[in-house]
Structure formats: structure tokens, C-alpha cells
C-alpha atoms as a PDB file:
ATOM      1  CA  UNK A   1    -236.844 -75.041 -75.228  1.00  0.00           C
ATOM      2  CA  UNK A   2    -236.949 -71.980 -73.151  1.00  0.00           C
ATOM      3  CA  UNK A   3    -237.749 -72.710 -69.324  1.00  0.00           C
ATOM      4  CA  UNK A   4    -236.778 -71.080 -65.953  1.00  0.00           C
ATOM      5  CA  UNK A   5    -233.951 -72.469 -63.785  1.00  0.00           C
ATOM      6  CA  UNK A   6    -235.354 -74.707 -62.136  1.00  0.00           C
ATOM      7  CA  UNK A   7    -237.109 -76.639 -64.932  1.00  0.00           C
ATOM      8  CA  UNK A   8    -233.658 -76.571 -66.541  1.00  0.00           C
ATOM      9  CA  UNK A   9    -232.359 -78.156 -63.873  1.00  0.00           C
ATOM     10  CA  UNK A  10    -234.939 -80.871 -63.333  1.00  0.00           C
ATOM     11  CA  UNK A  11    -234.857 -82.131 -66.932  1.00  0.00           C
ATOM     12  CA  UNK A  12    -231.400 -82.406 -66.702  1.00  0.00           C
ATOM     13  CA  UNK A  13    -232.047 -84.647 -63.744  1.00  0.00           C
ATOM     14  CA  UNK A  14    -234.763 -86.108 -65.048  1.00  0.00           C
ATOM     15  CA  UNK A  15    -232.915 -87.359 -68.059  1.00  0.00           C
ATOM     16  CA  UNK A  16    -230.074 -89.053 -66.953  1.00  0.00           C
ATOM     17  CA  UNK A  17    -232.384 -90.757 -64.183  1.00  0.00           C
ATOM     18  CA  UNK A  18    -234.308 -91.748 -66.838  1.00  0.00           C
ATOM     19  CA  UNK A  19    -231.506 -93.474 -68.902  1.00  0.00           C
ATOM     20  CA  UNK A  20    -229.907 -95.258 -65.860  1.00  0.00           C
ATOM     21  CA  UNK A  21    -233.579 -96.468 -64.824  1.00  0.00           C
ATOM     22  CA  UNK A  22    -233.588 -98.609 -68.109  1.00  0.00           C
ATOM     23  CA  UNK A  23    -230.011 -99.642 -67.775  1.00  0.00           C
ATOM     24  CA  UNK A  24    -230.571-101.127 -63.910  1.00  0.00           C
ATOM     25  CA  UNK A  25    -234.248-102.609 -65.333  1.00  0.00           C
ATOM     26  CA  UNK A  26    -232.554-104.213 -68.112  1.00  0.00           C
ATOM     27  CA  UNK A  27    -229.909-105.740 -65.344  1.00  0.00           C
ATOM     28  CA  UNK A  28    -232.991-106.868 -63.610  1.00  0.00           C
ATOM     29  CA  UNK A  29    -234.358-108.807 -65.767  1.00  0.00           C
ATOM     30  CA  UNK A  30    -231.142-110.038 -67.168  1.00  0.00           C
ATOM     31  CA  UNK A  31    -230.961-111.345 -63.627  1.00  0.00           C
ATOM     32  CA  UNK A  32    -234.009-112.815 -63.839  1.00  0.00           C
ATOM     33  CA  UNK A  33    -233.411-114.509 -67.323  1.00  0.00           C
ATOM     34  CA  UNK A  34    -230.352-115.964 -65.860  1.00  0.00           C
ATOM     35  CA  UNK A  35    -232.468-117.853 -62.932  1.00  0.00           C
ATOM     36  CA  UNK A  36    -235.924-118.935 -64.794  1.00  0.00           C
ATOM     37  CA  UNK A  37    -234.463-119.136 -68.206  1.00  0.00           C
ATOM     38  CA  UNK A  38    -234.252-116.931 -71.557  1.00  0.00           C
ATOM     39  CA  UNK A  39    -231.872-115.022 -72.795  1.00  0.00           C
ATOM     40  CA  UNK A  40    -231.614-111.766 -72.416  1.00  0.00           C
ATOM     41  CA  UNK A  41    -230.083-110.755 -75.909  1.00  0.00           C
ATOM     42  CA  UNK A  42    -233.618-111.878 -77.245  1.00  0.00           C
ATOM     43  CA  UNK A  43    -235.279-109.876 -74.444  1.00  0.00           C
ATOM     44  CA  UNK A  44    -233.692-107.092 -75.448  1.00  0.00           C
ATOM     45  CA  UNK A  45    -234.331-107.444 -78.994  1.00  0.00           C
ATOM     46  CA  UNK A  46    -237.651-107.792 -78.945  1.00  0.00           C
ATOM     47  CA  UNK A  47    -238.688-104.720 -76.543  1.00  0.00           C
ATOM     48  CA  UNK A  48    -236.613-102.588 -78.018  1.00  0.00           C
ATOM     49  CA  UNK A  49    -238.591-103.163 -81.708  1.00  0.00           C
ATOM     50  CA  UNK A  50    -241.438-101.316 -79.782  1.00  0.00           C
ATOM     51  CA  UNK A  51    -241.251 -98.274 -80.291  1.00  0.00           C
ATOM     52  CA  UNK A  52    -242.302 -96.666 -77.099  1.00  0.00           C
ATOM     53  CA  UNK A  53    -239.255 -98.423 -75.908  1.00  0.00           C
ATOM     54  CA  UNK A  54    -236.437 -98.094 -78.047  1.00  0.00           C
ATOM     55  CA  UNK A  55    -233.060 -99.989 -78.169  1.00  0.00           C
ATOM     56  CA  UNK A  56    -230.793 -97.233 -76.407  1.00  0.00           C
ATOM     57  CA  UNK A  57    -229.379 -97.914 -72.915  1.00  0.00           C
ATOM     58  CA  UNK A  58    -230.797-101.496 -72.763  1.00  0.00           C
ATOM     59  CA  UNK A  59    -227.319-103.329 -73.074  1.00  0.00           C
ATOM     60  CA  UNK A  60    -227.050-105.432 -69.757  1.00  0.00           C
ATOM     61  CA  UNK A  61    -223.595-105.711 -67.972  1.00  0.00           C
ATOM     62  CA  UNK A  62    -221.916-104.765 -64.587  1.00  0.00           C
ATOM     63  CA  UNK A  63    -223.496-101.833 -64.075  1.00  0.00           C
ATOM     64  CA  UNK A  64    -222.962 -98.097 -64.764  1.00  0.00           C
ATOM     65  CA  UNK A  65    -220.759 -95.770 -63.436  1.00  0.00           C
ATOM     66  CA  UNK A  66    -219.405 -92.256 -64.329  1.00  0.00           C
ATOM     67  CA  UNK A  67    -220.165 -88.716 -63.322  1.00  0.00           C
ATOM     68  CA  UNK A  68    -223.419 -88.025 -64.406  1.00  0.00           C
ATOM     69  CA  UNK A  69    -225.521 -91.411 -63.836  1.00  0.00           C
ATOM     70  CA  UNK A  70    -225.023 -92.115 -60.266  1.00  0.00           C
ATOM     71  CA  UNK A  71    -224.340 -88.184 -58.985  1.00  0.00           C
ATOM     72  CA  UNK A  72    -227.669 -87.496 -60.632  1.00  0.00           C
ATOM     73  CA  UNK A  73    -229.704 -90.400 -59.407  1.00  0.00           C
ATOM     74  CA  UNK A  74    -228.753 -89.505 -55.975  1.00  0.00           C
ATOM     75  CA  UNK A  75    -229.238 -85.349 -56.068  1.00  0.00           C
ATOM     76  CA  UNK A  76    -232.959 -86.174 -57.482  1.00  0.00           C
ATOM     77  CA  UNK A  77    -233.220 -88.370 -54.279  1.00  0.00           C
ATOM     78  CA  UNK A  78    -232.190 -86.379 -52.132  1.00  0.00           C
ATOM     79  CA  UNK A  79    -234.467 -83.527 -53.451  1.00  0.00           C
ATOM     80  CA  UNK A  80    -237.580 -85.387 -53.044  1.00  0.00           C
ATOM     81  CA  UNK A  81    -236.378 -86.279 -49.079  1.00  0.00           C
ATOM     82  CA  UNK A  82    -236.013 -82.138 -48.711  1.00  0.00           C
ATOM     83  CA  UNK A  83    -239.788 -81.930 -49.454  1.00  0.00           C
ATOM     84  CA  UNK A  84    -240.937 -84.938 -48.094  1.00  0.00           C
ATOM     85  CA  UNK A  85    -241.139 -87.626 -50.404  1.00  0.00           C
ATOM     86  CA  UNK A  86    -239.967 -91.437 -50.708  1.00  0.00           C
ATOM     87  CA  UNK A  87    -237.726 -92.207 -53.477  1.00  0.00           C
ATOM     88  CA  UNK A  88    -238.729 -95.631 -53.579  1.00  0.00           C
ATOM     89  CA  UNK A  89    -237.472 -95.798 -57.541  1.00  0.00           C
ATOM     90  CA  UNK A  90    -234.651 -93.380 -57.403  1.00  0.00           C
ATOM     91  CA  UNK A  91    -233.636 -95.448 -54.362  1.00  0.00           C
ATOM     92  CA  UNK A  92    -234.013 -98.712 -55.714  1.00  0.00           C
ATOM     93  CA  UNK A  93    -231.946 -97.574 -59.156  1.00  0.00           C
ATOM     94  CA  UNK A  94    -228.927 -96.871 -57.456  1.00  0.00           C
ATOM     95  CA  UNK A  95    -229.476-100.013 -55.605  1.00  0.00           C
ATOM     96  CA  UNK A  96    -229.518-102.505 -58.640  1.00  0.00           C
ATOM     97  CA  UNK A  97    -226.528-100.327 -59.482  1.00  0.00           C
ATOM     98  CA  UNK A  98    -224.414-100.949 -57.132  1.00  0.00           C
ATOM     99  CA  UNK A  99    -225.582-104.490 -56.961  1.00  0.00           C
ATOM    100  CA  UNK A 100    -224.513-105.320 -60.168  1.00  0.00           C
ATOM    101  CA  UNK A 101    -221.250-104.590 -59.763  1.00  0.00           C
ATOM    102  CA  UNK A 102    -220.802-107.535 -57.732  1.00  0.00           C
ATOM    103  CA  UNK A 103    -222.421-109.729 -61.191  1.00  0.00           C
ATOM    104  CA  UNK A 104    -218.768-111.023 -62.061  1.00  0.00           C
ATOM    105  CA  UNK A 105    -217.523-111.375 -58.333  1.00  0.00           C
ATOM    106  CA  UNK A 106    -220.396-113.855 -57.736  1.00  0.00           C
ATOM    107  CA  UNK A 107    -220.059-115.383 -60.758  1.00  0.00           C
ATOM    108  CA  UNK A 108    -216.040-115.660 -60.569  1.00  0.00           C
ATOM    109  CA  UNK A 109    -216.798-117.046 -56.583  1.00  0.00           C
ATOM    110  CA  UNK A 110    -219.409-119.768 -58.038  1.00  0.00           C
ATOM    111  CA  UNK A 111    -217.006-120.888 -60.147  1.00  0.00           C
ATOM    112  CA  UNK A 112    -213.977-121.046 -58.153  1.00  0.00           C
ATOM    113  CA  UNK A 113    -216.025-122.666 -55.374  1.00  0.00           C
ATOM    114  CA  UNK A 114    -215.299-119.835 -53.183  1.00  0.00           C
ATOM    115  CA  UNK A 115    -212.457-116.661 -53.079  1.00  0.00           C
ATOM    116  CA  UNK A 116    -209.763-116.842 -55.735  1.00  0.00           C
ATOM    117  CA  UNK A 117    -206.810-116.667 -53.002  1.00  0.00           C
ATOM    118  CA  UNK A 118    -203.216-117.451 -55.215  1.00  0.00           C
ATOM    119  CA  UNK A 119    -205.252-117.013 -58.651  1.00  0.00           C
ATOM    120  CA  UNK A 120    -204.429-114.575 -61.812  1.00  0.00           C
ATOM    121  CA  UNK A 121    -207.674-112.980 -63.399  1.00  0.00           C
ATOM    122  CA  UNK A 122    -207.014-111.210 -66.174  1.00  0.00           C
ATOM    123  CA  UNK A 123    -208.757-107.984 -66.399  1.00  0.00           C
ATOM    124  CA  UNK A 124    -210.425-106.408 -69.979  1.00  0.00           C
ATOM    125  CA  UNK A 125    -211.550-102.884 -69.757  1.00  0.00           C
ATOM    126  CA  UNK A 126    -210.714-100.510 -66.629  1.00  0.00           C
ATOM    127  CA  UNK A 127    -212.959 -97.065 -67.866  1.00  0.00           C
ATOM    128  CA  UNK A 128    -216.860 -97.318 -67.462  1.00  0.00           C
ATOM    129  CA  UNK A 129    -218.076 -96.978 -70.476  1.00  0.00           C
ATOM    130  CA  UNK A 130    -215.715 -97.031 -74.044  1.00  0.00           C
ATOM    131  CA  UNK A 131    -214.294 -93.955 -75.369  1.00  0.00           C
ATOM    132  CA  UNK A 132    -213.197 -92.617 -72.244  1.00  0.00           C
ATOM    133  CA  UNK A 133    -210.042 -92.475 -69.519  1.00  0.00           C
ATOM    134  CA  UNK A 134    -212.820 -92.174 -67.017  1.00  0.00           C
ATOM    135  CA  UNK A 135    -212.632 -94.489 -63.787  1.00  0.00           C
ATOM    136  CA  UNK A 136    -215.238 -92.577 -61.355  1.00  0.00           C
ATOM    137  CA  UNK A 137    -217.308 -95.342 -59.649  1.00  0.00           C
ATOM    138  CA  UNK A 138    -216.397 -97.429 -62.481  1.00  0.00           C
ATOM    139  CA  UNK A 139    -217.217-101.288 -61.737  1.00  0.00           C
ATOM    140  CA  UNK A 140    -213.921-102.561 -62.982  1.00  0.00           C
ATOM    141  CA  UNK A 141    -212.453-101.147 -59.508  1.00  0.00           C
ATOM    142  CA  UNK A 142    -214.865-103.162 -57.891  1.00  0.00           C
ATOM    143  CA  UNK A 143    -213.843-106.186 -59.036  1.00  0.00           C
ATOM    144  CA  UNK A 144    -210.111-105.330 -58.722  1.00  0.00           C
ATOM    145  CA  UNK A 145    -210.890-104.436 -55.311  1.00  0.00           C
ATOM    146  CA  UNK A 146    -211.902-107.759 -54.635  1.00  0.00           C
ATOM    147  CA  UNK A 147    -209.653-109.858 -56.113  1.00  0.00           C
ATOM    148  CA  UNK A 148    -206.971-107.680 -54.590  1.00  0.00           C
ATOM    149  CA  UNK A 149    -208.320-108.548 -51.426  1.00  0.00           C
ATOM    150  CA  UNK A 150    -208.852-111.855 -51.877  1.00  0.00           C
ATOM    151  CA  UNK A 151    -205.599-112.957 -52.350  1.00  0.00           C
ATOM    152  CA  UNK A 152    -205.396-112.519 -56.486  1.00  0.00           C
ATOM    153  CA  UNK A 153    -203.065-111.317 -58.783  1.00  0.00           C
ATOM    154  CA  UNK A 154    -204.567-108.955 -61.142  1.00  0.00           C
ATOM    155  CA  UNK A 155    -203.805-108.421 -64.894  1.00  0.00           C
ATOM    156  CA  UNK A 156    -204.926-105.610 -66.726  1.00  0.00           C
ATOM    157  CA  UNK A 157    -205.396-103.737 -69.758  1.00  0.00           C
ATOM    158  CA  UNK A 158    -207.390-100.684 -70.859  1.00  0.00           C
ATOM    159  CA  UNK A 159    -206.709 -98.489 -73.969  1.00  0.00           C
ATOM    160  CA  UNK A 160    -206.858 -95.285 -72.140  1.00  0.00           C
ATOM    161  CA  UNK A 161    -207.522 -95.789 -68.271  1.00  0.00           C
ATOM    162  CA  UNK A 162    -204.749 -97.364 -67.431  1.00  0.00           C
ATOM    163  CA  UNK A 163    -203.139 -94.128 -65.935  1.00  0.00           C
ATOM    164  CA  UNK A 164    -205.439 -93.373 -64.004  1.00  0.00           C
ATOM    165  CA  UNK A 165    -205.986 -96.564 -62.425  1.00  0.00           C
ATOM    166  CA  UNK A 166    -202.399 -96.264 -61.634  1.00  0.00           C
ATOM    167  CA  UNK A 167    -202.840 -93.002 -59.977  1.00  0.00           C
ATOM    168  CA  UNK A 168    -205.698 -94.221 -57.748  1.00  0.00           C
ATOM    169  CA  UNK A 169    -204.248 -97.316 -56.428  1.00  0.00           C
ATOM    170  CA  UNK A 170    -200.821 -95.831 -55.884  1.00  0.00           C
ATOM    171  CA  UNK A 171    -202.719 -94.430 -53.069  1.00  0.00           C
ATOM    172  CA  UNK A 172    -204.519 -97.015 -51.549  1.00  0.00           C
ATOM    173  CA  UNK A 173    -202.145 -98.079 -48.983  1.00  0.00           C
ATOM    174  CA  UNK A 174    -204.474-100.507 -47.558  1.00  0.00           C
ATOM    175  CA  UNK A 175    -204.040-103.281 -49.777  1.00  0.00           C
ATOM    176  CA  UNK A 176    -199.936-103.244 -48.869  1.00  0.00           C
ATOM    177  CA  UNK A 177    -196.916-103.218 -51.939  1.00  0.00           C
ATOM    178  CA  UNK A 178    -198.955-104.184 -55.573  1.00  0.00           C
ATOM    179  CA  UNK A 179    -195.960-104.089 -57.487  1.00  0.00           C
ATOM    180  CA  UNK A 180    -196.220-107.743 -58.008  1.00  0.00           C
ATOM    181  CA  UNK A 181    -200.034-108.180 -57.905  1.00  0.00           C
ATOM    182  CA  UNK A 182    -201.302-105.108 -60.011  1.00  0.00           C
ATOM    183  CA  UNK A 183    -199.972-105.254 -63.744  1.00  0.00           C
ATOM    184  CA  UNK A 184    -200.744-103.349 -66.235  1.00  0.00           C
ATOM    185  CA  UNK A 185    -200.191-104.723 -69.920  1.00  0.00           C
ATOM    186  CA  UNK A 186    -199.874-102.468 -72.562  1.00  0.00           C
ATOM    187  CA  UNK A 187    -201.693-104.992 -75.111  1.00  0.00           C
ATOM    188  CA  UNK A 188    -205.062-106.696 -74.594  1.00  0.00           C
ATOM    189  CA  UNK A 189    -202.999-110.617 -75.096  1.00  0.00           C
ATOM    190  CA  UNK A 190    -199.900-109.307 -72.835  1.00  0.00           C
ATOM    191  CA  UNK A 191    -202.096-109.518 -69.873  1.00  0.00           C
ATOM    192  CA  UNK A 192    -203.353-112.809 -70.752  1.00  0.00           C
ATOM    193  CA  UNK A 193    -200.561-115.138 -70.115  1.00  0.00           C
ATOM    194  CA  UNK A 194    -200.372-116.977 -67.425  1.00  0.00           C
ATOM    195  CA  UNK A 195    -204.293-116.192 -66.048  1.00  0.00           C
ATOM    196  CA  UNK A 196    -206.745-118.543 -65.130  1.00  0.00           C
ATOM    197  CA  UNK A 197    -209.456-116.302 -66.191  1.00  0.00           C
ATOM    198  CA  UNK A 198    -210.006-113.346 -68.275  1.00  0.00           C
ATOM    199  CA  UNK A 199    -212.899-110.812 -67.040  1.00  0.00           C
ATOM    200  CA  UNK A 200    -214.504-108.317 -69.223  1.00  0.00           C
ATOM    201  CA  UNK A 201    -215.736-104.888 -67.750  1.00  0.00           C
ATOM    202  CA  UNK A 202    -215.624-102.394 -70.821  1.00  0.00           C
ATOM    203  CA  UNK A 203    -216.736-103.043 -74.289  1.00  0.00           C
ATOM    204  CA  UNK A 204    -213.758-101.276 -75.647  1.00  0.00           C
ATOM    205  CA  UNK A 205    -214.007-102.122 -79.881  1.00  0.00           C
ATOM    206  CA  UNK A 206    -210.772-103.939 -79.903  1.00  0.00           C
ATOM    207  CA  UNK A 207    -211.956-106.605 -77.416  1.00  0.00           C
ATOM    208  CA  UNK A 208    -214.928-107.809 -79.678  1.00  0.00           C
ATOM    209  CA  UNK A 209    -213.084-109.761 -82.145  1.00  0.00           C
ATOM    210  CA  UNK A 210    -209.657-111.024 -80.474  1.00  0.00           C
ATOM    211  CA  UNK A 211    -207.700-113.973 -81.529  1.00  0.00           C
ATOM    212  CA  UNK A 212    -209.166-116.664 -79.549  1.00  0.00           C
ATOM    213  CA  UNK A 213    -206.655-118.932 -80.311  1.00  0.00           C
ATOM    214  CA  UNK A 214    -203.923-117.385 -79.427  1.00  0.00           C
ATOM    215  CA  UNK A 215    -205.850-116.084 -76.185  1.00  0.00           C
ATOM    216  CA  UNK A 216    -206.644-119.781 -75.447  1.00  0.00           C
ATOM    217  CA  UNK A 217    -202.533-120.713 -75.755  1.00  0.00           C
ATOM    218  CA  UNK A 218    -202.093-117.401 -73.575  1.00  0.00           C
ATOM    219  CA  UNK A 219    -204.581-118.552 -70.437  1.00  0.00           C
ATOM    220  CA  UNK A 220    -203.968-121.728 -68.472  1.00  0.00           C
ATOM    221  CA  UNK A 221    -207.437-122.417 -68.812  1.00  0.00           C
ATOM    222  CA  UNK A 222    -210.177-121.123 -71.630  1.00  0.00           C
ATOM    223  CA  UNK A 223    -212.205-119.326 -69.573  1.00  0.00           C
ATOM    224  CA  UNK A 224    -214.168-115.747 -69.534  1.00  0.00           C
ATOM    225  CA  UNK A 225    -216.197-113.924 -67.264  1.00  0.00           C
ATOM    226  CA  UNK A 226    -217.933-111.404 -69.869  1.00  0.00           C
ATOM    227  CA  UNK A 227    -219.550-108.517 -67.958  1.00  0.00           C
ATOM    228  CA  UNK A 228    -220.752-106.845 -71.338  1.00  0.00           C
ATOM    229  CA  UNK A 229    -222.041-109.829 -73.260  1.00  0.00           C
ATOM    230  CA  UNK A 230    -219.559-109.017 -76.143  1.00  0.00           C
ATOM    231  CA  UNK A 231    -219.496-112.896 -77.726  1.00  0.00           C
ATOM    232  CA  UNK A 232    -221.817-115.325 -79.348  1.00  0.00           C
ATOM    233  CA  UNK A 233    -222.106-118.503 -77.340  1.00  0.00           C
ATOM    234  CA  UNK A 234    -222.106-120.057 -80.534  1.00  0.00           C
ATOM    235  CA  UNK A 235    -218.493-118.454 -81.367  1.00  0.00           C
ATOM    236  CA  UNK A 236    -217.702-119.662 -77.355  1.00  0.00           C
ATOM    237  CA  UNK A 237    -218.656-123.212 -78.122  1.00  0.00           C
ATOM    238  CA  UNK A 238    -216.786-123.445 -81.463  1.00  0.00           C
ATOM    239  CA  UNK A 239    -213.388-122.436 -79.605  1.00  0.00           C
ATOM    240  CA  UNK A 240    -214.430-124.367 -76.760  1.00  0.00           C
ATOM    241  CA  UNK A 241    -214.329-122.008 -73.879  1.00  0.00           C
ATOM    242  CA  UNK A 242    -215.758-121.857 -71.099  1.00  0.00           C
ATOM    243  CA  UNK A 243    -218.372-118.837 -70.727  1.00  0.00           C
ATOM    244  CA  UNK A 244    -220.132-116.991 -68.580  1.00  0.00           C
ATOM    245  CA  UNK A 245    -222.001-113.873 -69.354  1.00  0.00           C
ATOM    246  CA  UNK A 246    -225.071-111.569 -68.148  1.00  0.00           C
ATOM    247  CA  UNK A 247    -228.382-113.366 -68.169  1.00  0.00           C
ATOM    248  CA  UNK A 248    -227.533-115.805 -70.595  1.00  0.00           C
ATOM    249  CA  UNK A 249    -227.027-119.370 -70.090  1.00  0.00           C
ATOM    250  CA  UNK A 250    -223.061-120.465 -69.646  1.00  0.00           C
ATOM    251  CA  UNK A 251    -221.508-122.444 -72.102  1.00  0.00           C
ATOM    252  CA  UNK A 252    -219.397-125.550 -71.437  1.00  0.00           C
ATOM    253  CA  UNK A 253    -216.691-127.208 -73.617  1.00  0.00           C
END
């Protein structure tokens, strides 16, 4: 296509609003699922066989992050304040967004009856998305932030973000000396021992078919908080953990 600048510019925009739009609606109504019933694996699988729909960018989880998704979402906003408009679904977007992020706090908080003061979570995935050392508004930091601050010890492991994430909270002199309560492991079990919960944040391959046998002699108790839905709750059930995932029901040994 051949347009002028400023078309150019607006399907840019346009696109990568249009992409996060179905990631927060599918977070939605994962939500929903979660509360009324239905899971939202099926959900997804049978909207996405309509064609009008598609499969693409209707994986629910914690949220996106990145560059692109929220930068863009909120320069489209702003351009329709300039000339006078409401973004009431640009607006609400990056609001689902950034709710979701909290998905595993809550969950971690429901289950723990409250903060996790003196506990060590285990942490799977640190970039936003697989494939990349990328950490910008990524909602792994979220939930590290949280646990940091609630009194947590935090294990980690990421296959390439790990650097960064060192970088940025070498900085953040607010949440005092994390030598001992900020670990980084440099293999996906290493950061298991010890924790009495793993959370998931990326779906990095090498965390979809772990050794969950050895991971359940690793963690003081068998439990995971999976952000990106990467296991079966049949699989869950057979090793007897206990599960919780996004808008599906949990599973209990």
C-alpha cells in the first residue's frame, strides 16, 4: 500500500490497538469464565474456528507488556483527546491491561489468606512475551514488585532477561539490600528449591514440559500459579499439584 503520512501512521496505530484489544477481551472473559464457570481454553477454541475471528492474540494470561502494545494504545488516546473525542475503548484496553497484571497477586493473596510476608515464590519467566530480553512494562516486575514488598523472597529464572532485571532493580533503592531476597537461578529447577510456590509469567518453550517430579521434590509444597495457562489440569491432577491458572477452574490434589 501506498498512503500519505498520516494514514501510515494511523494504521500502524491502528494495528497494534487492534491486537492488544483482543488480548485484554480475551482476559475479560477469561475473568468472567473463572467466576460463572467455563473454561476459557474451550472459549478460545471455539471463537477462534470462526473465521472472522481467528486464533491469533487470543491466549489469556497476565497481561501484555512491551514497547509497542501499551505506547501505542496510549498515543491513539491521546490523539482522539487533541480533537475532542472520548476514548472510552482505547481507555478501557489499557485498563484491563494493567489490571491483569495483578491476576497472580490476587490469586497468590487468596491463597495465602492474605500477603506472603517470610514466603519464597519462585518466579518462571521475567521478559513479556518469549523470544525476547525485553522487560519494558513487563508483568513479571509487577509481581516481583509485590512480593518484594510484601515481605517475600523471590526466586527467579528467565532464559534471556535475567540481566536486565538485574540492571533495573540494582537501582531501585527503595526496596533496601536484595542480595538475599532477589535470586537469580541460572536453571529453571535451581530456583525451585526451597519455594512454596512457583509462578509462571512467560511461556518460554522450556517451561512447557518440565520434570514435575523432580520440581515437586524441589518445592516444599506442589503448587503453581500459571499466568499463561501452559498445563493440562489433567497432567496437574495426575502429579497431584495444586493449580491455579487464568479462567479455568483450580485443581486440587
Amino acid at each position: 500500500m501506498l498512503t500519505d503520512l498520516r494514514t501510515a501512521e494511523m494504521i500502524k496505530y491502528a494495528s497494534n490497538a487492534f491486537l492488544a484489544t483482543k488480548i485484554s477481551f480475551i482476559n475479560e472473559m477469561a475473568n468472567l469464565c473463572e467466576l460463572k464457570g467455563g473454561d476459557i481454553n474451550d472459549v478460545r477454541q471455539g471463537i477462534g474456528h470462526d473465521q472472522r475471528i481467528g486464533f491469533q492474540f487470543l491466549f489469556p494470561g497476565v497481561g501484555y507488556g512491551g514497547s509497542c502494545f501499551p505506547k501505542d494504545i496510549r498515543a491513539l488516546a491521546q490523539m482522539e483527546r487533541e480533537v475532542g473525542m472520548e476514548p472510552r475503548m482505547l481507555d478501557a484496553i489499557d485498563e484491563i491491561n494493567t489490571a491483569q497484571k495483578q491476576t497472580l497477586i490476587d490469586k497468590i493473596e487468596k491463597h495465602f489468606g492474605g500477603l506472603p510476608k517470610g514466603k519464597t515464590i519462585a518466579v518462571w519467566g521475567l521478559a513479556f512475551k518469549p523470544r525476547t530480553d525485553d522487560i519494558r512494562e513487563a508483568p513479571a516486575l509487577v509481581l516481583i514488585d509485590y512480593l518484594l514488598n510484601s515481605g517475600a523472597r523471590v526466586q527467579c529464572h528467565d532464559p534471556e532477561a535475567m540481566p536486565n532485571v538485574k540492571r533495573e532493580y540494582a537501582l531501585r533503592k527503595d526496596l533496601g539490600n536484595l542480595d538475599q531476597r532477589l535470586i537469580f537461578a541460572d536453571h529453571p529447577l535451581d530456583c525451585l528449591e526451597g519455594a512454596h510456590a512457583l509462578a509462571i509469567n512467560t511461556e518460554w518453550n522450556v517451561f512447557r514440559n518440565p520434570d514435575f517430579d523432580q520440581m515437586k521434590k524441589l518445592l516444599t509444597a506442589p503448587l503453581i500459579f500459571d499466568g499463561r495457562n501452559l498445563y493440562s489440569a489433567e497432567t496437574m491432577r495426575e502429579y497431584g499439584f495444586t493449580y491455579h491458572s487464568i479462567g479455568r477452574a483450580p485443581v486440587k490434589p
